[in-house]
Protein backbone atom coordinates (compact mmCIF):
# COMPACT_ATOMS: atom_id res chain seq x y z
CA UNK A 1 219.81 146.62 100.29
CA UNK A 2 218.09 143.50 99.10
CA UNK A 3 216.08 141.83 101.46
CA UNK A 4 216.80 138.22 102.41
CA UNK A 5 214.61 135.31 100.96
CA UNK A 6 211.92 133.93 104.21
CA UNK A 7 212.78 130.40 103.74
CA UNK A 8 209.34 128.69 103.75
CA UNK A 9 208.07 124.66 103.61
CA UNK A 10 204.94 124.29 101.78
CA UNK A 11 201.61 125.39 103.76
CA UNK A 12 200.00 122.21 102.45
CA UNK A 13 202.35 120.68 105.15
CA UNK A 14 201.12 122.53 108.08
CA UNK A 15 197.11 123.53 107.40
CA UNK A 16 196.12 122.24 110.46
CA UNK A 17 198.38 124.42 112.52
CA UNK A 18 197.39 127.14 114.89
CA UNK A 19 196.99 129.77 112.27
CA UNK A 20 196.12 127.29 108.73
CA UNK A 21 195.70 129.72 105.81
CA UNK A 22 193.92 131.93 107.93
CA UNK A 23 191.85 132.51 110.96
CA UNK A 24 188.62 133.26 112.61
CA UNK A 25 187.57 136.86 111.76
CA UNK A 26 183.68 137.86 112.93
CA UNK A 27 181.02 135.31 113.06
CA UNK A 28 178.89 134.17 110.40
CA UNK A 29 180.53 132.78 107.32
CA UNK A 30 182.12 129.82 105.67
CA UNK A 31 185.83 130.26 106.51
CA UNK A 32 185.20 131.54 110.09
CA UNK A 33 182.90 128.05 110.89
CA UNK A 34 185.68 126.30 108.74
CA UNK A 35 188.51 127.52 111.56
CA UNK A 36 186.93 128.22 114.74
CA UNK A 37 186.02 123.46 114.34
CA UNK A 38 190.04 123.50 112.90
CA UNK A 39 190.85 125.29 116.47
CA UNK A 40 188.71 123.33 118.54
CA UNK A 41 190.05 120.17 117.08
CA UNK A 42 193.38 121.33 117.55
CA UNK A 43 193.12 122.01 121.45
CA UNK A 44 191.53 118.34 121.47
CA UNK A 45 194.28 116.66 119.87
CA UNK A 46 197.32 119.04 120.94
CA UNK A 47 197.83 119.71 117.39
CA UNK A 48 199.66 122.93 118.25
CA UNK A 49 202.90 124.79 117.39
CA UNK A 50 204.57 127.33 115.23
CA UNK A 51 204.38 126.87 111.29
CA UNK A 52 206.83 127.92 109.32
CA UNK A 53 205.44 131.49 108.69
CA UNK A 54 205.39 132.29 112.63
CA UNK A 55 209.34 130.87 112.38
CA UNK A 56 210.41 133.18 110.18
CA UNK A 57 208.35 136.40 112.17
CA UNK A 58 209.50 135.65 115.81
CA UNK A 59 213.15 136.32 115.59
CA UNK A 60 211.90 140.47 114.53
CA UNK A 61 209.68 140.60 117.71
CA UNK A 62 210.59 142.98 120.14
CA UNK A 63 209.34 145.58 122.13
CA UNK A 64 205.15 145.52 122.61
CA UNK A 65 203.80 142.89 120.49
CA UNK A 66 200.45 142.71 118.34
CA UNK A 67 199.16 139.84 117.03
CA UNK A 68 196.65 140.81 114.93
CA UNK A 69 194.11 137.34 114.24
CA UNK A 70 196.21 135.44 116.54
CA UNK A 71 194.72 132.25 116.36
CA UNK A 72 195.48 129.37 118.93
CA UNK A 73 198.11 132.32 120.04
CA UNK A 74 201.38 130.13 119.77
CA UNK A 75 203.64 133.30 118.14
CA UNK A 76 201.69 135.37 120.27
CA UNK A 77 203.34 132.88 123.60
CA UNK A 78 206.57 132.53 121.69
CA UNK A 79 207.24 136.04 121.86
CA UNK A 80 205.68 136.29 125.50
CA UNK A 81 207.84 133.83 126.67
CA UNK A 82 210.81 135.63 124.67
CA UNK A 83 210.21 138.83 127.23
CA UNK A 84 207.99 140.61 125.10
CA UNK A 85 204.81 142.14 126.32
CA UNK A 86 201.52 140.74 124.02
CA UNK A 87 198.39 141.99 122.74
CA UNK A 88 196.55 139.04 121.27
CA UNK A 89 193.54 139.83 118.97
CA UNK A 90 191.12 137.15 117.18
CA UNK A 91 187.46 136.63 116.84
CA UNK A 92 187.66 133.02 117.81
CA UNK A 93 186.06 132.41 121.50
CA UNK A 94 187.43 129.40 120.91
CA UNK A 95 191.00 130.02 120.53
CA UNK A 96 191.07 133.30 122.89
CA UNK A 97 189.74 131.03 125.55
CA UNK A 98 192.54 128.45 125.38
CA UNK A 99 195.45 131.14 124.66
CA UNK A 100 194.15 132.78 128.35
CA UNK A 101 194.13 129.83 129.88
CA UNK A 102 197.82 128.84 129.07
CA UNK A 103 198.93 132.96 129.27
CA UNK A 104 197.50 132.50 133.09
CA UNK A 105 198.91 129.70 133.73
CA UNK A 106 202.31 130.04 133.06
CA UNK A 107 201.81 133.74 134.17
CA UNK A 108 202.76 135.18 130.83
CA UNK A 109 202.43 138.81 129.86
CA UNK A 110 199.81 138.82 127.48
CA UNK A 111 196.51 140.52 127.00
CA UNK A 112 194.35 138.18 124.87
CA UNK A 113 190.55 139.79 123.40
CA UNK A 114 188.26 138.78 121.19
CA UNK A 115 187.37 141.20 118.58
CA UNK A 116 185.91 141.55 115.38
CA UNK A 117 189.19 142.06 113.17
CA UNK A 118 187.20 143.81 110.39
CA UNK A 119 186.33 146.99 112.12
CA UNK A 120 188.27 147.04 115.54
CA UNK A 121 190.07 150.35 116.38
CA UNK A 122 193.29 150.12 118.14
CA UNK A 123 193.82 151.93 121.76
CA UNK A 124 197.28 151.91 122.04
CA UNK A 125 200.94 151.77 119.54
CA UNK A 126 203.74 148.52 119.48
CA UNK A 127 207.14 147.89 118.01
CA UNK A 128 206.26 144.83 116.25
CA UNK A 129 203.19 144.08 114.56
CA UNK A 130 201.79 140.71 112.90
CA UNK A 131 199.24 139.87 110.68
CA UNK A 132 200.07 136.60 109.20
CA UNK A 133 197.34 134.84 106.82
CA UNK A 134 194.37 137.64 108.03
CA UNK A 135 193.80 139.86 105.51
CA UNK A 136 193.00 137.91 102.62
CA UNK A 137 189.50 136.72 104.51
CA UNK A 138 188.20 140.30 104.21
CA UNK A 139 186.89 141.94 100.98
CA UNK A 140 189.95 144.04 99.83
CA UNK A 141 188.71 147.60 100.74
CA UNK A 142 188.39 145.98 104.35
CA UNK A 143 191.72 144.30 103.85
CA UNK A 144 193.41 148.13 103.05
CA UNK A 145 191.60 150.15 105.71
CA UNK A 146 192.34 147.10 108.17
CA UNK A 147 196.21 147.05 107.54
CA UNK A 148 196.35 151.25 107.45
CA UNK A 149 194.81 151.08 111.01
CA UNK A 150 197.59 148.60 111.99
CA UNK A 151 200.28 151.03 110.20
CA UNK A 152 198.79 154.02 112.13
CA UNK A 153 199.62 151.72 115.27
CA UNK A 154 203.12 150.69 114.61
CA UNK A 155 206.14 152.96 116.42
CA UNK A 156 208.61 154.48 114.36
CA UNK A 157 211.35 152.26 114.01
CA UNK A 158 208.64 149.30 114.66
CA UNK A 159 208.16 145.72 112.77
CA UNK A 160 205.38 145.26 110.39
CA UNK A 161 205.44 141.46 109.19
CA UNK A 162 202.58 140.63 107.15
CA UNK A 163 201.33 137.59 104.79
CA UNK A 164 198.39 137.28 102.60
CA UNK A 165 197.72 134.99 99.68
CA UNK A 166 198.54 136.77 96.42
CA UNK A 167 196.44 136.60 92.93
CA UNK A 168 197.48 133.17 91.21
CA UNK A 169 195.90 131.55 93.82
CA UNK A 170 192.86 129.10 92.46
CA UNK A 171 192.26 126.72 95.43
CA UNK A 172 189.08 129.16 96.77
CA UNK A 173 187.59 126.26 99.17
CA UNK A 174 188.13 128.03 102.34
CA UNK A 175 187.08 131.50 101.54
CA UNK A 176 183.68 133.14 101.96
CA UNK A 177 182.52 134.41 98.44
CA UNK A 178 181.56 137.47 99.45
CA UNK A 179 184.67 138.35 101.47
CA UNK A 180 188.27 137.49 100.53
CA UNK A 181 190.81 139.29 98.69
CA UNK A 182 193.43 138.11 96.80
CA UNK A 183 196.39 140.80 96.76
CA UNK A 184 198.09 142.03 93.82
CA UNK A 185 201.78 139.61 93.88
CA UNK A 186 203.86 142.78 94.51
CA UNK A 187 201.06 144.96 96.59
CA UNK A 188 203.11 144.50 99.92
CA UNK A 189 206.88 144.98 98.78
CA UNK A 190 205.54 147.99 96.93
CA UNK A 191 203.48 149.17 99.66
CA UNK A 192 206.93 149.00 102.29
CA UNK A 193 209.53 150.21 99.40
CA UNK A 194 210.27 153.16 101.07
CA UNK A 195 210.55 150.94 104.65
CA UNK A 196 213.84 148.88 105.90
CA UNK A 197 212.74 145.37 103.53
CA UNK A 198 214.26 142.93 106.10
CA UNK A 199 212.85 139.97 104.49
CA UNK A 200 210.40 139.00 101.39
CA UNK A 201 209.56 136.20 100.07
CA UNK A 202 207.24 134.95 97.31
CA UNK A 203 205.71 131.20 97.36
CA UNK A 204 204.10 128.94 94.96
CA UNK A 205 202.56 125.73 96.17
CA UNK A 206 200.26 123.08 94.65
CA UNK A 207 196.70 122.52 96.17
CA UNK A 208 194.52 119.90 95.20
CA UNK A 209 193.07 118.75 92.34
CA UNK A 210 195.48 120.77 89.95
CA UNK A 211 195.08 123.97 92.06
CA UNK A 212 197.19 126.62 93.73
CA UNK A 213 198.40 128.79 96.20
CA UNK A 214 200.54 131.83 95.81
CA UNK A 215 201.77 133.29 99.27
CA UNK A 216 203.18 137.22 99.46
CA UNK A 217 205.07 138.03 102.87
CA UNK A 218 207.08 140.76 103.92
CA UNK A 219 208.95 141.70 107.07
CA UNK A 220 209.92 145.57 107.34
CA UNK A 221 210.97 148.03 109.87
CA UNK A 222 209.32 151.60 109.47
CA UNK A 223 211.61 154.44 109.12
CA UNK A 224 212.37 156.27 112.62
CA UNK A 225 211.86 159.47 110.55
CA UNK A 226 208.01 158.41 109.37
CA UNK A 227 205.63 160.54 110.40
């Protein structure tokens, strides 16, 4: 079965959405201070709402949701609001802070923590998983242990959609140098080959001055006969 294309706008076009390129992880470094201010400005000017990445992951939610580096938490109230029971992750006080505030408010079923994404151990299995634009802000043996832990996690028969920038990328401004990994361009759809591929896609887009990003992402369902 070939998986169907994610149709995708260019992430220049939506960088200062909930998630960007990427999201708070653990405090300390130059990306983290670069989105924890991008989330604070975003709860000041109601810059909020799902980019095209979060689009193309919502319609596979179902079940017990992770959102793993949830951001501002907008997929994470999409799917709430959908039915689905949510446990929202990030290391943003920030953005945990306003997700709570809207979850109890419109008494949604979600259970939003801060954490530090780099080492956090998971308590508990889901049916759909997320880690959209995460991963790639660790070093890459973080990056690998981080997204076995969230395999180990996932039901059988459960949703793994993840997205990470892929090598070809040269716009660096918004990593840490000492912890970001670009993936290998095939890493994920090789990684879920044996897995139900429901979609893929693979994304090119300029960045400034001559520069560019290469986005990997892959939605797939995990075998119900997995171990």
């Amino acid at each position: 079965m070939i998986a169907p294309r994610i149709g995708l706008v260019d992430p220049a076009d939506y960088a200062g959405s909930p998630r960007g390129m990427g999201r708070r992880a653990v405090s300390g470094d130059r990306s983290i201070d670069f989105f924890d201010r991008q989330f604070a400005r975003q709860v000041h000017q109601s810059d909020l709402g799902l980019n095209p990445f979060e689009q193309s992951a919502l319609p596979h939610l179902r079940g017990k949701v992770l959102d793993y580096g949830c951001g501002m938490g907008q997929l994470s109230l999409a799917a709430a609001r959908a039915g689905c029971p949510v446990v929202a992750l990030d290391a943003s006080e920030v953005a945990i802070e306003h997700l709570r505030r809207i979850a109890e408010a419109e008494r949604l079923p979600i259970e939003a923590g801060v954490a530090d994404l780099r080492i956090h151990r998971l308590g508990e299995d889901f049916d759909a998983i997320v880690s959209i634009g995460l991963l790639i802000f660790f070093d890459c043996r973080t990056a690998e242990a981080v997204l076995s832990e969230l395999e180990t996690h996932l039901r059988p028969g459960g949703t793994m959609i993840v997205n990470v920038l892929v090598k070809g990328t040269t716009y660096m401004d918004m990593f840490d140098p000492q912890a970001y990994c670009l993936f290998d361009r095939d890493a994920l759809s090789s990684r879920y080959a044996t897995w139900d591929m429901l979609a893929t896609a693979h994304n090119d887009f300029a960045a400034p001055n001559g520069q560019n990003k290469a986005f990997a992402t892959v939605i797939a369902r995990r075998p119900w006969s997995h171990p």
